[in-house]
Structures are given as structure tokens and as C-alpha cells.
PDB file of N, CA and C in Angstrom:
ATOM      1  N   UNK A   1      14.510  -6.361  -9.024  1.00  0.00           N
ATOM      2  CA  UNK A   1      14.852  -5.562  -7.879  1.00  0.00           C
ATOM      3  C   UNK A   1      15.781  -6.324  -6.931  1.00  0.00           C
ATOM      4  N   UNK A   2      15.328  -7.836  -6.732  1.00  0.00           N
ATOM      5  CA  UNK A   2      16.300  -8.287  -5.831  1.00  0.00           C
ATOM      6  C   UNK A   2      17.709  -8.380  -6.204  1.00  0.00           C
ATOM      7  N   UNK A   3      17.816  -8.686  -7.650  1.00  0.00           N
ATOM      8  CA  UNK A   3      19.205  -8.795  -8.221  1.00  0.00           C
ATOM      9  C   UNK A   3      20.142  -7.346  -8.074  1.00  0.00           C
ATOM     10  N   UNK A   4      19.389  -6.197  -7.904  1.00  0.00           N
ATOM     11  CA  UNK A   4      19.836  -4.806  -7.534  1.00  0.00           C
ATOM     12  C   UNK A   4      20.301  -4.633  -6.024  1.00  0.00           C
ATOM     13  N   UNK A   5      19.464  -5.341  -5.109  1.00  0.00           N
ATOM     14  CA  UNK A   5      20.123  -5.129  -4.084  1.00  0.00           C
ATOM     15  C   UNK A   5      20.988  -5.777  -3.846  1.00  0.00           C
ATOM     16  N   UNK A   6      21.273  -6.778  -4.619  1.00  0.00           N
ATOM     17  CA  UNK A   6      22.506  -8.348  -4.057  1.00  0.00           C
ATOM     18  C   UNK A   6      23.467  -7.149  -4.769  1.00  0.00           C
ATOM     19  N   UNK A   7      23.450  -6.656  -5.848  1.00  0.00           N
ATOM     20  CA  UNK A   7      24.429  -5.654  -6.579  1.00  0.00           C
ATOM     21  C   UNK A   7      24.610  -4.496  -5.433  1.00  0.00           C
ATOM     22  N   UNK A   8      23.866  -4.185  -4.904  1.00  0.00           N
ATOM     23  CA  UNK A   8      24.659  -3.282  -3.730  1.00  0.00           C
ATOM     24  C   UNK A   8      25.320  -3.577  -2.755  1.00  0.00           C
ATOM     25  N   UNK A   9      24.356  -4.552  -2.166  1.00  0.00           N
ATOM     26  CA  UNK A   9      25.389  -5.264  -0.800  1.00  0.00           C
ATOM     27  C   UNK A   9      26.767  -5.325  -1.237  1.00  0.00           C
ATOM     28  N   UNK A  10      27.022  -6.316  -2.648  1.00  0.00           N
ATOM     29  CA  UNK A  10      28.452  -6.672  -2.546  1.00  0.00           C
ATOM     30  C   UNK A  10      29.012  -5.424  -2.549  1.00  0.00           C
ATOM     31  N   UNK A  11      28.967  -3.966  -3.194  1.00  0.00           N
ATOM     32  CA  UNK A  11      29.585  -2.604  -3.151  1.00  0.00           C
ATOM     33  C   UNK A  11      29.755  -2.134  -2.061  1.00  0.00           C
ATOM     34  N   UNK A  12      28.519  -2.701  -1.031  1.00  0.00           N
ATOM     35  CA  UNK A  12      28.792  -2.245   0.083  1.00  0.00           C
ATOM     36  C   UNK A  12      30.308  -2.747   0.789  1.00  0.00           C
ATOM     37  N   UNK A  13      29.950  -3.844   0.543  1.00  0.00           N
ATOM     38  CA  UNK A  13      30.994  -4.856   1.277  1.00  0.00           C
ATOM     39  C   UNK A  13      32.155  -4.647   0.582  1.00  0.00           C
ATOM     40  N   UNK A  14      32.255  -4.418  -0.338  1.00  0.00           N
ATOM     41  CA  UNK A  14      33.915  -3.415  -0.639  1.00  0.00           C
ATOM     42  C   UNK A  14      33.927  -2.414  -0.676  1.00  0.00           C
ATOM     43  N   UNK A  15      33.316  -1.737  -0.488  1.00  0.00           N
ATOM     44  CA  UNK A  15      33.524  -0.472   0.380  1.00  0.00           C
ATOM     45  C   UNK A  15      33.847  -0.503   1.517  1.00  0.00           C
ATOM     46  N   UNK A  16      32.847  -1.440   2.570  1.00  0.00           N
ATOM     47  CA  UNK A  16      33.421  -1.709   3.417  1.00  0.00           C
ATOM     48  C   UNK A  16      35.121  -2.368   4.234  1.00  0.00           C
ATOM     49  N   UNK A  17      35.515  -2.994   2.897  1.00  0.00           N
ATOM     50  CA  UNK A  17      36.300  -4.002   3.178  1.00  0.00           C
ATOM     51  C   UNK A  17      37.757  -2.756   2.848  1.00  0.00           C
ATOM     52  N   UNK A  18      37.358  -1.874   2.394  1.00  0.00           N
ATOM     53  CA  UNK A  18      38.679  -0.672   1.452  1.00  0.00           C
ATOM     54  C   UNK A  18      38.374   0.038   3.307  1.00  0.00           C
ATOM     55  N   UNK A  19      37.394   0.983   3.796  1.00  0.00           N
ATOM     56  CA  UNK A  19      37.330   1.511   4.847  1.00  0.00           C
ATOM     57  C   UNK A  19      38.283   0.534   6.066  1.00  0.00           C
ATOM     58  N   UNK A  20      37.834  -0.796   6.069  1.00  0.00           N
ATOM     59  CA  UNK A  20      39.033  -1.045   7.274  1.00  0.00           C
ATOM     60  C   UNK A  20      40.335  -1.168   7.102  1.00  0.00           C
ATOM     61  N   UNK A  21      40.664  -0.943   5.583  1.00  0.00           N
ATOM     62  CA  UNK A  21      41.986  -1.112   5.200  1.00  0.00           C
ATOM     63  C   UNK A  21      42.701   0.295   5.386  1.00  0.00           C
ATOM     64  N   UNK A  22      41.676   1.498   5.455  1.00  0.00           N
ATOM     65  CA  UNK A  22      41.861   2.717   5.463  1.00  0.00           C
ATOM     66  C   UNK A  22      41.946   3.298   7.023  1.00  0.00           C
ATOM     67  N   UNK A  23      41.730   2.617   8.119  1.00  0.00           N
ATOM     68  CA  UNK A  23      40.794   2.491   9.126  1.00  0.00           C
ATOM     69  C   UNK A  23      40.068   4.204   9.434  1.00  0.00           C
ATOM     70  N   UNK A  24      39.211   3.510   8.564  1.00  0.00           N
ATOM     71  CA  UNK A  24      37.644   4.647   8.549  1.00  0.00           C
ATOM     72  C   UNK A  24      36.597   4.255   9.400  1.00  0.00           C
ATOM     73  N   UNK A  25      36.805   4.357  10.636  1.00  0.00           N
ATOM     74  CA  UNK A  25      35.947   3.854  11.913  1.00  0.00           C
ATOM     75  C   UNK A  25      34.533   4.240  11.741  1.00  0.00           C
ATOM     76  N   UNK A  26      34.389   5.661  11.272  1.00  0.00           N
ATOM     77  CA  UNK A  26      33.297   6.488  11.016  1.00  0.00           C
ATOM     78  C   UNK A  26      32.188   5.775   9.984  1.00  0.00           C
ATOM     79  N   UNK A  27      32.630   5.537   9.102  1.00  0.00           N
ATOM     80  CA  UNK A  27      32.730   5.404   7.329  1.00  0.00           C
ATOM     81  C   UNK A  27      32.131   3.550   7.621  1.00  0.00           C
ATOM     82  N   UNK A  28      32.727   2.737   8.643  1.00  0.00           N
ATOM     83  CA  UNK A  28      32.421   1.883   8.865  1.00  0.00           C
ATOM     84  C   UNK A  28      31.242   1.287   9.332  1.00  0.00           C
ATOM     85  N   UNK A  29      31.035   1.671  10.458  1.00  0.00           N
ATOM     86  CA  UNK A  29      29.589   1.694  11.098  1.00  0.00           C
ATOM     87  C   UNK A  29      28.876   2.877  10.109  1.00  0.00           C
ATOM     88  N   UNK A  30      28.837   3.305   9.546  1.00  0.00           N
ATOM     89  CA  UNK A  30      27.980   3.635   8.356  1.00  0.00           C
ATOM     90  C   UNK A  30      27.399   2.664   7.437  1.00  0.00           C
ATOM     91  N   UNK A  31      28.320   2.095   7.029  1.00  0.00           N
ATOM     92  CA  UNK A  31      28.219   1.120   6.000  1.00  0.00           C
ATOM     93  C   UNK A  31      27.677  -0.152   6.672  1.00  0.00           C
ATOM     94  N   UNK A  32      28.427  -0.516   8.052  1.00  0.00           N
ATOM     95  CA  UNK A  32      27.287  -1.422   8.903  1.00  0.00           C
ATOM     96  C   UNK A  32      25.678  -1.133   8.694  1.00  0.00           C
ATOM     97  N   UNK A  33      25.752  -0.205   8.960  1.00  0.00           N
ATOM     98  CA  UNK A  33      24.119   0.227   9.083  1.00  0.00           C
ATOM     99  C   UNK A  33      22.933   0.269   7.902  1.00  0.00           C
ATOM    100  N   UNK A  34      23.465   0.620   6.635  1.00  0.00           N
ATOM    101  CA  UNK A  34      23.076   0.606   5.566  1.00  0.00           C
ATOM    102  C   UNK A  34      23.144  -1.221   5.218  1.00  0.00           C
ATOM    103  N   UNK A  35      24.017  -1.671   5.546  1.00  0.00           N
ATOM    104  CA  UNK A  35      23.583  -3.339   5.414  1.00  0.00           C
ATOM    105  C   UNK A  35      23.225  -3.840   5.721  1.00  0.00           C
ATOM    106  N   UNK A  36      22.521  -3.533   7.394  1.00  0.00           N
ATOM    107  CA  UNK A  36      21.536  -3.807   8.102  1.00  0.00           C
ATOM    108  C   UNK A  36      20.458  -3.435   7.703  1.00  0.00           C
ATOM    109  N   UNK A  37      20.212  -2.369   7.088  1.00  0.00           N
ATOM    110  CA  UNK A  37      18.517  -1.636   6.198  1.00  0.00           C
ATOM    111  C   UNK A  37      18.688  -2.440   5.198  1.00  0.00           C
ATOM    112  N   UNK A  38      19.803  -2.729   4.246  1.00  0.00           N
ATOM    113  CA  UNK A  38      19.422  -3.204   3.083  1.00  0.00           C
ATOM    114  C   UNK A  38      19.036  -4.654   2.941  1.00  0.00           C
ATOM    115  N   UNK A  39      19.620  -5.511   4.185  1.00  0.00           N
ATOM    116  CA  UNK A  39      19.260  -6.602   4.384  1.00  0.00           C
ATOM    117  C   UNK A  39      17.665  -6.936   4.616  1.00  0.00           C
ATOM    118  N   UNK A  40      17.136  -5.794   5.312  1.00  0.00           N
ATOM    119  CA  UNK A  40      16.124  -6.305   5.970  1.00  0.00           C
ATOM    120  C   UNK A  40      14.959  -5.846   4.557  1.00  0.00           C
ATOM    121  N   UNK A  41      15.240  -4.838   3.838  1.00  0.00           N
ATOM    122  CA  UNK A  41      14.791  -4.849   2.274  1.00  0.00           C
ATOM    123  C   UNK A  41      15.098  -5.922   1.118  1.00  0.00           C
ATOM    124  N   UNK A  42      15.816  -6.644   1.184  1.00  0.00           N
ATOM    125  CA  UNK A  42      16.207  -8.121   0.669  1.00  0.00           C
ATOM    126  C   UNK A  42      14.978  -8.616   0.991  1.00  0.00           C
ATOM    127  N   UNK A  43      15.013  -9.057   2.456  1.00  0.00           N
ATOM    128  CA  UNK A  43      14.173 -10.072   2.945  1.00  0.00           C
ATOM    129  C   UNK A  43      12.564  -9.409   2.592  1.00  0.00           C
ATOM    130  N   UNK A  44      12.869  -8.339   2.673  1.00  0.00           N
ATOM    131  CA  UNK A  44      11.237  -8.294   2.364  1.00  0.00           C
ATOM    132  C   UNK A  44      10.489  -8.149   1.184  1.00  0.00           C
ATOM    133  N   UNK A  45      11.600  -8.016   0.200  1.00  0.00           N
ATOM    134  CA  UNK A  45      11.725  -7.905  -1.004  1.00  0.00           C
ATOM    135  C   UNK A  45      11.351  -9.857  -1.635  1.00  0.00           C
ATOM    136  N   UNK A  46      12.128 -10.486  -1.110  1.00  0.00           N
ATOM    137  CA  UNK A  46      12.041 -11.426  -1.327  1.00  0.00           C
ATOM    138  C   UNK A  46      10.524 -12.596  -0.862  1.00  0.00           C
ATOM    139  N   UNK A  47      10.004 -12.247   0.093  1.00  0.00           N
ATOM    140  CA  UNK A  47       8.878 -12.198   0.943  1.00  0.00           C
ATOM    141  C   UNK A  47       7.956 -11.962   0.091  1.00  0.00           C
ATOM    142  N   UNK A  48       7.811 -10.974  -0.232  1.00  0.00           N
ATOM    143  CA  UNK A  48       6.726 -10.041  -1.408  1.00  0.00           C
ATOM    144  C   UNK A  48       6.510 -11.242  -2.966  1.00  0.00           C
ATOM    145  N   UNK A  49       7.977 -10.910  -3.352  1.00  0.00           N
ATOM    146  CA  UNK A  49       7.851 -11.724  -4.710  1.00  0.00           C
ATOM    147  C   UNK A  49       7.468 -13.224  -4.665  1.00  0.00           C
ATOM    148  N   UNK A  50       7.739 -13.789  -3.732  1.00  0.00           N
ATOM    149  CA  UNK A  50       6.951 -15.272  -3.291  1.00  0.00           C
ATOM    150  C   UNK A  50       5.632 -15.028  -3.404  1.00  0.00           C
ATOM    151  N   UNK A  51       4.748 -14.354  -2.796  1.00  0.00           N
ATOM    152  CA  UNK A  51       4.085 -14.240  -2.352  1.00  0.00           C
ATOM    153  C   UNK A  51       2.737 -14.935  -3.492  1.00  0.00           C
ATOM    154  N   UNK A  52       1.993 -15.624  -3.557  1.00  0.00           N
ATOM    155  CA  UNK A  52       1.311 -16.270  -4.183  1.00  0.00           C
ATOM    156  C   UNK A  52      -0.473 -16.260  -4.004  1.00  0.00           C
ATOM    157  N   UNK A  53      -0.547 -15.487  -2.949  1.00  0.00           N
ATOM    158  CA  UNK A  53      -1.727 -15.308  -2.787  1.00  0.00           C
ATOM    159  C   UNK A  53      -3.008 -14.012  -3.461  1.00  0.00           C
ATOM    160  N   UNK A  54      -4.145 -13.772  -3.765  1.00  0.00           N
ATOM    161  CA  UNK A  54      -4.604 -13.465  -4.744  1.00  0.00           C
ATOM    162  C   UNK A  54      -5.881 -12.665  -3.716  1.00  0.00           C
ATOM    163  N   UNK A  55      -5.758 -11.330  -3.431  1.00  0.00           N
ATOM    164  CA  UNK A  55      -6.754 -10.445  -3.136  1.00  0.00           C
ATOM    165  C   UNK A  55      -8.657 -10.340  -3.951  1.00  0.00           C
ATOM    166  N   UNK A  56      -9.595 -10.954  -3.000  1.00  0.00           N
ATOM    167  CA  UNK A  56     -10.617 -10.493  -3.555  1.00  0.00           C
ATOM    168  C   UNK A  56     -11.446  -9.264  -3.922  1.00  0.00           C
ATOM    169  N   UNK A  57     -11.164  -8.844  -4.604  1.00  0.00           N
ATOM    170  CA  UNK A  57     -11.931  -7.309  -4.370  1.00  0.00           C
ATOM    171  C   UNK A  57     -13.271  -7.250  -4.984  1.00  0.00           C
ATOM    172  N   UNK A  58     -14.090  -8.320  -4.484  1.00  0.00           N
ATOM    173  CA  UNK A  58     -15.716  -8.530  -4.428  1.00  0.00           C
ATOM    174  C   UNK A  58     -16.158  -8.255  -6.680  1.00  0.00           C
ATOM    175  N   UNK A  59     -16.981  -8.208  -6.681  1.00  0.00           N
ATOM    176  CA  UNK A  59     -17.880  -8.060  -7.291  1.00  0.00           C
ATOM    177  C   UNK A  59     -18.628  -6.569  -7.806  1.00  0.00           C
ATOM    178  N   UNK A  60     -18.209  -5.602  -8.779  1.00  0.00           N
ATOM    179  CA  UNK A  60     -18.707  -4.633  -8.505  1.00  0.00           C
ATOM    180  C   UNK A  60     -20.679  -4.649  -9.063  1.00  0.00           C
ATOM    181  N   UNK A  61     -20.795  -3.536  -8.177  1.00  0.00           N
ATOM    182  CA  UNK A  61     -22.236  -3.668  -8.067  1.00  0.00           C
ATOM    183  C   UNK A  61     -22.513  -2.137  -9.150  1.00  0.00           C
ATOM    184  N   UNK A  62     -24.050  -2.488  -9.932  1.00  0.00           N
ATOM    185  CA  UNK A  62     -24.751  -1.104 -10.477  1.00  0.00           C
ATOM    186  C   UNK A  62     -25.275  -0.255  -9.818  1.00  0.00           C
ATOM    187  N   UNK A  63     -25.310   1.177  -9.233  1.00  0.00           N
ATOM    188  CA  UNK A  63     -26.229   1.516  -8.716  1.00  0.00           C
ATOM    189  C   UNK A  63     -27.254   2.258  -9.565  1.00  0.00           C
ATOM    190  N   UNK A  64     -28.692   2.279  -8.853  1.00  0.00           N
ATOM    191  CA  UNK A  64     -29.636   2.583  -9.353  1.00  0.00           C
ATOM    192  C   UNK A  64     -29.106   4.349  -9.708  1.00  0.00           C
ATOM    193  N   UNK A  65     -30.149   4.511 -11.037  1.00  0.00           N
ATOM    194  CA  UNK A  65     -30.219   5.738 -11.226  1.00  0.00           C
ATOM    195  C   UNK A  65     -30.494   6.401 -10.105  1.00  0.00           C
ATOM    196  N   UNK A  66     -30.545   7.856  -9.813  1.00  0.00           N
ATOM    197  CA  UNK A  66     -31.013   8.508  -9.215  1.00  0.00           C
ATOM    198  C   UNK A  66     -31.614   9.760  -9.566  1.00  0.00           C
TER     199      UNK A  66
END
């Protein structure tokens, strides 16, 4: 997944980089914004997959007939 988003950013960023050549003011701060979300999905993306720690979820128990 992370290798998917590094594959978007850079699309973004030529996209971006064609819009100021175009000057697409609109189109721009669009694409700002989406690299600002996608960044902050990187990082948390990246956060996650580190992540090394191991949830207990107890012991399950029998219950009596009833």
C-alpha cells in the first residue's frame, strides 16, 4: 500500500507541475489539497505497518450448560 501511495504522489506532482505550466490556479490548489490528505495517509500508513505491538484478547472461557 505504501508503495501505491508514493506512486500517486509522484502523479500528483506532475500533474501538478503540467497545471502551473498551464496556469490552472483552480486545478492547483486541488491537487495541493489531495497531497496534503495523501500525505497525512502515508504517514499513517507507515505508522501502522511499524507497528509491532501484539493485542491481548484474554483467554476464552466455557460457559456452563444451561
Amino acid at each position: 500500500m505504501i508503495r501505491r501511495l508514493e506512486e500517486i504522489e509522484r502523479d500528483l506532482l506532475a500533474r501538478r507541475e503540467r497545471a502551473e505550466t498551464e496556469g490552472g490556479k483552480g486545478e492547483i490548489d486541488g491537487i495541493d489539497l489531495t497531497l496534503q490528505l495523501l500525505r497525512q495517509k502515508h504517514a499513517d500508513a507507515t505508522r501502522f505497518a511499524h507497528r509491532t505491538s501484539h493485542v491481548s484478547l484474554g483467554i476464552p472461557s466455557v460457559r456452563p450448560p444451561t
